[in-house]
PDB file of N, CA and C in Angstrom:
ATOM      1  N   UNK A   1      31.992 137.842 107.199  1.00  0.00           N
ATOM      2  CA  UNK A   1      32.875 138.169 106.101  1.00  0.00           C
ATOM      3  C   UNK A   1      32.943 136.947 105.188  1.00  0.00           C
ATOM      4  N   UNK A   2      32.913 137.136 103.958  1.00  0.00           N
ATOM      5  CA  UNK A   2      33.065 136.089 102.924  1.00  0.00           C
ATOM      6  C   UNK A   2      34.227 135.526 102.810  1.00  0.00           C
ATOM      7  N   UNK A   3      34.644 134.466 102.078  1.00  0.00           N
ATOM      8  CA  UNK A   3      35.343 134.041 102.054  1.00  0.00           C
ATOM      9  C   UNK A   3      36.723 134.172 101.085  1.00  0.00           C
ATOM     10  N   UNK A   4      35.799 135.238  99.994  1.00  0.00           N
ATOM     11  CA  UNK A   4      36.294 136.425  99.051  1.00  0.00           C
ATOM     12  C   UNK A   4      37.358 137.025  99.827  1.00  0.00           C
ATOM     13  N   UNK A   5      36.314 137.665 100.600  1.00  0.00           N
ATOM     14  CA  UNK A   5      37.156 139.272 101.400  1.00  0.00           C
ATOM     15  C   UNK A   5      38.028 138.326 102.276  1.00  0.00           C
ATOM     16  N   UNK A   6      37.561 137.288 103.244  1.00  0.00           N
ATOM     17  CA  UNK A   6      38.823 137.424 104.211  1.00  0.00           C
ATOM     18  C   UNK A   6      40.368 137.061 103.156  1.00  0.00           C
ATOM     19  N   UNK A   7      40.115 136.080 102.227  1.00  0.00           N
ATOM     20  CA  UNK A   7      41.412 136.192 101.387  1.00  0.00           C
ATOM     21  C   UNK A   7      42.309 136.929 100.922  1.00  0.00           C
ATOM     22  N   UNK A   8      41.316 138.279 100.283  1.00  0.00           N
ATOM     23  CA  UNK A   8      41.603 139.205 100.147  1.00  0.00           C
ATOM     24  C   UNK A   8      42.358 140.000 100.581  1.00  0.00           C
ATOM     25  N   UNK A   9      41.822 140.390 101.980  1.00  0.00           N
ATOM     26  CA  UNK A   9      42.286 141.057 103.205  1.00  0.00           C
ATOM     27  C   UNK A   9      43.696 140.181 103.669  1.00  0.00           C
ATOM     28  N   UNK A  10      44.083 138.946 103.710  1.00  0.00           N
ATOM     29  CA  UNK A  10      44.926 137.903 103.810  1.00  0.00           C
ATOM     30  C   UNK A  10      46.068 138.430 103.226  1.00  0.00           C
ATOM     31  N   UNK A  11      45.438 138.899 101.851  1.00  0.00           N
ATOM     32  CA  UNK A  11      46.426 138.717 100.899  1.00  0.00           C
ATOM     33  C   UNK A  11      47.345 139.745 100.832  1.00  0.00           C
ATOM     34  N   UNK A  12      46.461 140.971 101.113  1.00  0.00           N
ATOM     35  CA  UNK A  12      46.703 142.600 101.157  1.00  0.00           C
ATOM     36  C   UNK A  12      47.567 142.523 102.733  1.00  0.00           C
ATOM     37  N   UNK A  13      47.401 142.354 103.767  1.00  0.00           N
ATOM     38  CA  UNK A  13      48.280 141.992 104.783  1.00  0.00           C
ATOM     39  C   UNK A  13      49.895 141.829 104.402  1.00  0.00           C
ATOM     40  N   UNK A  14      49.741 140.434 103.894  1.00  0.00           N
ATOM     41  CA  UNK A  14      50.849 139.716 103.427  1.00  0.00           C
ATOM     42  C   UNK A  14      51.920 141.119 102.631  1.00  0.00           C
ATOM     43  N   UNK A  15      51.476 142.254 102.144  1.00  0.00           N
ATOM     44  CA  UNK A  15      51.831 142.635 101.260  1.00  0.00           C
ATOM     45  C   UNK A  15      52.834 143.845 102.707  1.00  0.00           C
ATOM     46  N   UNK A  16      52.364 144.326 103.491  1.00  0.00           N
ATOM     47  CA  UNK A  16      52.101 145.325 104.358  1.00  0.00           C
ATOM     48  C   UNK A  16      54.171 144.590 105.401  1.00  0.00           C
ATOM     49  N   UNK A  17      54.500 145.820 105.377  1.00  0.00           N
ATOM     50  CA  UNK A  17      55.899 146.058 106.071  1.00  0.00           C
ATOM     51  C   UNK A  17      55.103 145.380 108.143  1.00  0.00           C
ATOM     52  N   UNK A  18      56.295 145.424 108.472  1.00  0.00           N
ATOM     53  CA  UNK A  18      56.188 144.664 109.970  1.00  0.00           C
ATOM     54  C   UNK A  18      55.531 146.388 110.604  1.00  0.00           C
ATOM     55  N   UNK A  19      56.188 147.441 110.636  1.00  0.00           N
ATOM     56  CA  UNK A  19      56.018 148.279 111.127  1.00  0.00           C
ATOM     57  C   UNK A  19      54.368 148.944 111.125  1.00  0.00           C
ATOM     58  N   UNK A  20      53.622 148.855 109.572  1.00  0.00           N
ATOM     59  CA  UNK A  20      52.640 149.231 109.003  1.00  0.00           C
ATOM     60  C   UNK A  20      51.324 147.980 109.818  1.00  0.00           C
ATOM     61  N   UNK A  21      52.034 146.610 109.792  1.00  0.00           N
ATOM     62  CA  UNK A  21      51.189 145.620 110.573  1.00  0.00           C
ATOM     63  C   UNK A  21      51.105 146.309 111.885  1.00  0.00           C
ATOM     64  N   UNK A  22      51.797 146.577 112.579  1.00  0.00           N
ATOM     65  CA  UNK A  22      51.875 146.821 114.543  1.00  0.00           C
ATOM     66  C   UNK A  22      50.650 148.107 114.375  1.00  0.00           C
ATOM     67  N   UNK A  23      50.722 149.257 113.420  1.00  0.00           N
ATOM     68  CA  UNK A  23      49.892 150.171 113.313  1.00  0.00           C
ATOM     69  C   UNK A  23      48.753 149.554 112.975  1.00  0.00           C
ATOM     70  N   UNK A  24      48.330 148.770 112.446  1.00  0.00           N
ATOM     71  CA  UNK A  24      46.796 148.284 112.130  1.00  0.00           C
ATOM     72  C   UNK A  24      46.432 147.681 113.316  1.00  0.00           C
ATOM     73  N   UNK A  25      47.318 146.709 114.201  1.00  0.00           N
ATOM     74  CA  UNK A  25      47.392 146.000 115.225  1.00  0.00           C
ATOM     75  C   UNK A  25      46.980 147.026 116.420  1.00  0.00           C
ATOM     76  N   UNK A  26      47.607 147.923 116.255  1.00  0.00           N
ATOM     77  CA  UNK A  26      46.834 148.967 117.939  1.00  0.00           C
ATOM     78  C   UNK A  26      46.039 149.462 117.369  1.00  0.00           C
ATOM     79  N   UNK A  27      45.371 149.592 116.098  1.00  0.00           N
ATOM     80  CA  UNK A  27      44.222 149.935 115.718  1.00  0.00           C
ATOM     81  C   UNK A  27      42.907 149.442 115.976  1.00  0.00           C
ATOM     82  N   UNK A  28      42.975 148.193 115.847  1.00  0.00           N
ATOM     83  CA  UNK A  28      42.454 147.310 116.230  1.00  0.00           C
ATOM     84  C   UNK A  28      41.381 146.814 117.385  1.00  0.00           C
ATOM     85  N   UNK A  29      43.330 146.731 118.482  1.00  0.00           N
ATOM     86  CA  UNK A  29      42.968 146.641 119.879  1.00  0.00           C
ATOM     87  C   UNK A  29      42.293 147.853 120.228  1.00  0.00           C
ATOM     88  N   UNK A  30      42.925 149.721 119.735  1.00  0.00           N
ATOM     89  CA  UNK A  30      42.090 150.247 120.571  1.00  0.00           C
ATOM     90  C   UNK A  30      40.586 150.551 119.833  1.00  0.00           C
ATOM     91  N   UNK A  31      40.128 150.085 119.309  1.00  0.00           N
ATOM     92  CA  UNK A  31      38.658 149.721 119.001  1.00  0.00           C
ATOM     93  C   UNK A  31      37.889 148.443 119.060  1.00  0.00           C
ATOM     94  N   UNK A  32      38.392 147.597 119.890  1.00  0.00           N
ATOM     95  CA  UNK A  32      37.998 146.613 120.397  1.00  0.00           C
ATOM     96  C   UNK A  32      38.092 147.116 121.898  1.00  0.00           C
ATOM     97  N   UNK A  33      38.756 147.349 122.675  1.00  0.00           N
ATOM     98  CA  UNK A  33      38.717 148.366 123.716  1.00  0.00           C
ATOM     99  C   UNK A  33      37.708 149.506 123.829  1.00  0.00           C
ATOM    100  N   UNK A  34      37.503 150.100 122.873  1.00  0.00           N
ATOM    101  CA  UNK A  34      36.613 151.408 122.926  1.00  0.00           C
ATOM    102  C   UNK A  34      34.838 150.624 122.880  1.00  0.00           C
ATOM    103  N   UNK A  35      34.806 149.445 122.287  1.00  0.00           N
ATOM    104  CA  UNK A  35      33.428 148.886 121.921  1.00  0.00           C
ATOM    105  C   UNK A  35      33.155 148.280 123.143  1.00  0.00           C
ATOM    106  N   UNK A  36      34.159 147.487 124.066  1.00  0.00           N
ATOM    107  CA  UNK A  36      34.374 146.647 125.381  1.00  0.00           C
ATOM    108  C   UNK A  36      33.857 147.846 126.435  1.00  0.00           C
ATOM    109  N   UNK A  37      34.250 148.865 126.786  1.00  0.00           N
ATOM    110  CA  UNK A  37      33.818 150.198 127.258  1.00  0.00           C
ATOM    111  C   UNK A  37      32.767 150.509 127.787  1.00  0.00           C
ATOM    112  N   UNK A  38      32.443 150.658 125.714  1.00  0.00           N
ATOM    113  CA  UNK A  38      30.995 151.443 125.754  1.00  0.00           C
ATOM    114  C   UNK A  38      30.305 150.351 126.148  1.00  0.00           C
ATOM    115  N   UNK A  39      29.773 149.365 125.713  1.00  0.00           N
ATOM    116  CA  UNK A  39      29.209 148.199 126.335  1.00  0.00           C
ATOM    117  C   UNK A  39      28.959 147.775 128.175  1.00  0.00           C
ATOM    118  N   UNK A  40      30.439 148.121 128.498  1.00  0.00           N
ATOM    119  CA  UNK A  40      30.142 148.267 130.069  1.00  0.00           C
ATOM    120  C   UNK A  40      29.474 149.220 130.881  1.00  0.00           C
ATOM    121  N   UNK A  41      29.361 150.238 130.112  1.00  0.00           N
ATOM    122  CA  UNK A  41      29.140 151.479 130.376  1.00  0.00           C
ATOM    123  C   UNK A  41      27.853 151.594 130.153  1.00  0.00           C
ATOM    124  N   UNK A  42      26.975 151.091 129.807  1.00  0.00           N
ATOM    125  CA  UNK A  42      25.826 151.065 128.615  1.00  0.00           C
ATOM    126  C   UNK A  42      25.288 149.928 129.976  1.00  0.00           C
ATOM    127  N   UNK A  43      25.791 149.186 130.367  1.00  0.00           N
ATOM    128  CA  UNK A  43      24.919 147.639 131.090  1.00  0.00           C
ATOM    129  C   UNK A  43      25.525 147.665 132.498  1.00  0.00           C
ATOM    130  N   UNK A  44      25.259 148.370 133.449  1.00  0.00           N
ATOM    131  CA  UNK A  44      25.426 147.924 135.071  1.00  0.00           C
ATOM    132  C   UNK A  44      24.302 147.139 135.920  1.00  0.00           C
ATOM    133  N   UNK A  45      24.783 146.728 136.670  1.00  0.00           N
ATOM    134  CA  UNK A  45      23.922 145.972 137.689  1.00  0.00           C
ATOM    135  C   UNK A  45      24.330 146.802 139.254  1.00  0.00           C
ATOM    136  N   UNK A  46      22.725 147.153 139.859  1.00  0.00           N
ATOM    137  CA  UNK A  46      22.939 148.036 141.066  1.00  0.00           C
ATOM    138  C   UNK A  46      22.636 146.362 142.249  1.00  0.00           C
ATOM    139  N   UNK A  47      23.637 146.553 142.565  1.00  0.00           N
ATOM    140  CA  UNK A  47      23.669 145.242 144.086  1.00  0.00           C
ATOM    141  C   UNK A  47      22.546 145.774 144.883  1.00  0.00           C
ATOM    142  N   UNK A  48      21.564 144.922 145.365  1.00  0.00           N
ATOM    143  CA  UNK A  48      20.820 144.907 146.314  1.00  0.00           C
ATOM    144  C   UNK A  48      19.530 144.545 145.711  1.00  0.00           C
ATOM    145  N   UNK A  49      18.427 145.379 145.984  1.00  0.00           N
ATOM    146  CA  UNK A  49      16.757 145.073 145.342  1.00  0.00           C
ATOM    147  C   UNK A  49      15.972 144.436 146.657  1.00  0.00           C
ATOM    148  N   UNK A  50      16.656 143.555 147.529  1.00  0.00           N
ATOM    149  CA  UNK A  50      15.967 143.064 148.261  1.00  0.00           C
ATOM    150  C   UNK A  50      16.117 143.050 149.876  1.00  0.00           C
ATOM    151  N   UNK A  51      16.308 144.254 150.124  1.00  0.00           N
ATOM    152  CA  UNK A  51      16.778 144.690 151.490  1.00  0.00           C
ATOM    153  C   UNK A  51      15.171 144.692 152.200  1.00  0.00           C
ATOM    154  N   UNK A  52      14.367 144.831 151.601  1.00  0.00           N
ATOM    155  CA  UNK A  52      13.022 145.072 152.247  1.00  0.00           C
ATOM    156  C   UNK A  52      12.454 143.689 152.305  1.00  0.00           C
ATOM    157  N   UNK A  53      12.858 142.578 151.542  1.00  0.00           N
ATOM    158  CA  UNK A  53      12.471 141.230 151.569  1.00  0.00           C
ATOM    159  C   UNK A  53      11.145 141.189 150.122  1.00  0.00           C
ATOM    160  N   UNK A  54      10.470 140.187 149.970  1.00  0.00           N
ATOM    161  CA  UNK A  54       9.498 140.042 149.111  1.00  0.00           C
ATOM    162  C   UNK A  54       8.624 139.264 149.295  1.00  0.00           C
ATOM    163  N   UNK A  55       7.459 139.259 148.827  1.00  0.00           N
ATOM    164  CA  UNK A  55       5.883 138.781 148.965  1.00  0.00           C
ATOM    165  C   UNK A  55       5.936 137.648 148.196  1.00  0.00           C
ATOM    166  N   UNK A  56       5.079 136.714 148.428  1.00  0.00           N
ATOM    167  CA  UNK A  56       4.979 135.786 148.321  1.00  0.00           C
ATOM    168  C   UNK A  56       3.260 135.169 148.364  1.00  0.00           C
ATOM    169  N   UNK A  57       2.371 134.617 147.947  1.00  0.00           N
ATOM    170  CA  UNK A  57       1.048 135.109 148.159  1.00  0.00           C
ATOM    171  C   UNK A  57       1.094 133.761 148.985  1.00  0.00           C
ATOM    172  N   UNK A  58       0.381 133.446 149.697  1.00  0.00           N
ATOM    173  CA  UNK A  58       0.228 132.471 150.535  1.00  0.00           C
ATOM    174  C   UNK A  58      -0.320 130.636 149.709  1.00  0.00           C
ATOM    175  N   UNK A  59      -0.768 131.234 148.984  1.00  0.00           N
ATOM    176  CA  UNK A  59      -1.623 129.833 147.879  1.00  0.00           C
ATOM    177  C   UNK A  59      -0.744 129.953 146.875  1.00  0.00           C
ATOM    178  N   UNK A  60       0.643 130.467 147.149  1.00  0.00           N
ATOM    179  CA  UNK A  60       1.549 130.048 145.739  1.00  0.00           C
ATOM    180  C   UNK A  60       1.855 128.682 145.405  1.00  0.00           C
ATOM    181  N   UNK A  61       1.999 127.449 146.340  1.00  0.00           N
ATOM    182  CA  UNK A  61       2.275 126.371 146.088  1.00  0.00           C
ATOM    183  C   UNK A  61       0.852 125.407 145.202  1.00  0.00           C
ATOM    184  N   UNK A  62      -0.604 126.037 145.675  1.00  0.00           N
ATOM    185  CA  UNK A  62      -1.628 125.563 145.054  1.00  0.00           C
ATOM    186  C   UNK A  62      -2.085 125.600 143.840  1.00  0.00           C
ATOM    187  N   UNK A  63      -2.369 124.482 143.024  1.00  0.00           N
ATOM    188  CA  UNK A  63      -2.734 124.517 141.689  1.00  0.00           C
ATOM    189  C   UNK A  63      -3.819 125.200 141.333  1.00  0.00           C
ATOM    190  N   UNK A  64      -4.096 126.586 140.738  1.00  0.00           N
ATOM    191  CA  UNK A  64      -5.165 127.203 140.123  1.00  0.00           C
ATOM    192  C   UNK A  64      -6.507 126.248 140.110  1.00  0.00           C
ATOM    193  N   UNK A  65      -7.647 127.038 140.184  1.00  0.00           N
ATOM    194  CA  UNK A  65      -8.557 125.971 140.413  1.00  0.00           C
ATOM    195  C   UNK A  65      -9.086 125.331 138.617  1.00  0.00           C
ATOM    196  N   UNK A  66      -8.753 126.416 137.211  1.00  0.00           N
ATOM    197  CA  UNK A  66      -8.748 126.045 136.207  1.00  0.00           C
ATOM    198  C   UNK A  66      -7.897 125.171 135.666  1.00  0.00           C
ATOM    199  N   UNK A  67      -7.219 124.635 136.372  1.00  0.00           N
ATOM    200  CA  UNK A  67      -5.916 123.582 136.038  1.00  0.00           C
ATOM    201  C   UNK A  67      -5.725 122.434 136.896  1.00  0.00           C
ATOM    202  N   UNK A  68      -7.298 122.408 137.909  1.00  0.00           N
ATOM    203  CA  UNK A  68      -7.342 121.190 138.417  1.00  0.00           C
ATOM    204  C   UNK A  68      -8.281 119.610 137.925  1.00  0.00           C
ATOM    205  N   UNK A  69      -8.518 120.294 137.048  1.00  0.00           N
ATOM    206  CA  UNK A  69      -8.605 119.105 135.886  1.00  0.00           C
ATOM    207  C   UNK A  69      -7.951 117.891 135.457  1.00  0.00           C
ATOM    208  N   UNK A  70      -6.812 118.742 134.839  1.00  0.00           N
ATOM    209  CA  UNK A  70      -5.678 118.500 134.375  1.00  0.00           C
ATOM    210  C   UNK A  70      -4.782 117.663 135.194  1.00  0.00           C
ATOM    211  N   UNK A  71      -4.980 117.616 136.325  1.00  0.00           N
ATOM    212  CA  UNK A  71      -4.033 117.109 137.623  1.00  0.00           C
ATOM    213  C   UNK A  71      -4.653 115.624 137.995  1.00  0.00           C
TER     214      UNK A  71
END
């Protein structure tokens, strides 16, 4: 947001009754809530993957033989 608008918006606030603020205020929250949600809802993580264990090739610690040059 520019520095225009947030003033703007500042200014237009300023203008706004206490009662009319609390209504923009749960407006707000519940769409910051509704975006928090969907987002969780949208991204899980399933616990586990490695109950069966995993491979490992035996010459993983050995330097490629094209990169023993370099060494």
């Amino acid at each position: 947001m520019s520095d225009f608008a947030y003033d703007y918006f500042n200014t237009e606030l300023d203008k706004l009754a206490l009662p009319e603020l609390t209504q923009i205020f749960e407006k707000v929250k519940s769409l910051i809530s509704k975006r928090t949600n969907e987002k969780a809802a949208s991204f899980s993580r399933a616990l586990g993957g490695l109950e069966e264990g995993f491979y490992m090739a035996p010459d993983f610690d050995e330097t490629p033989k094209c990169f023993k040059e370099y060494m």
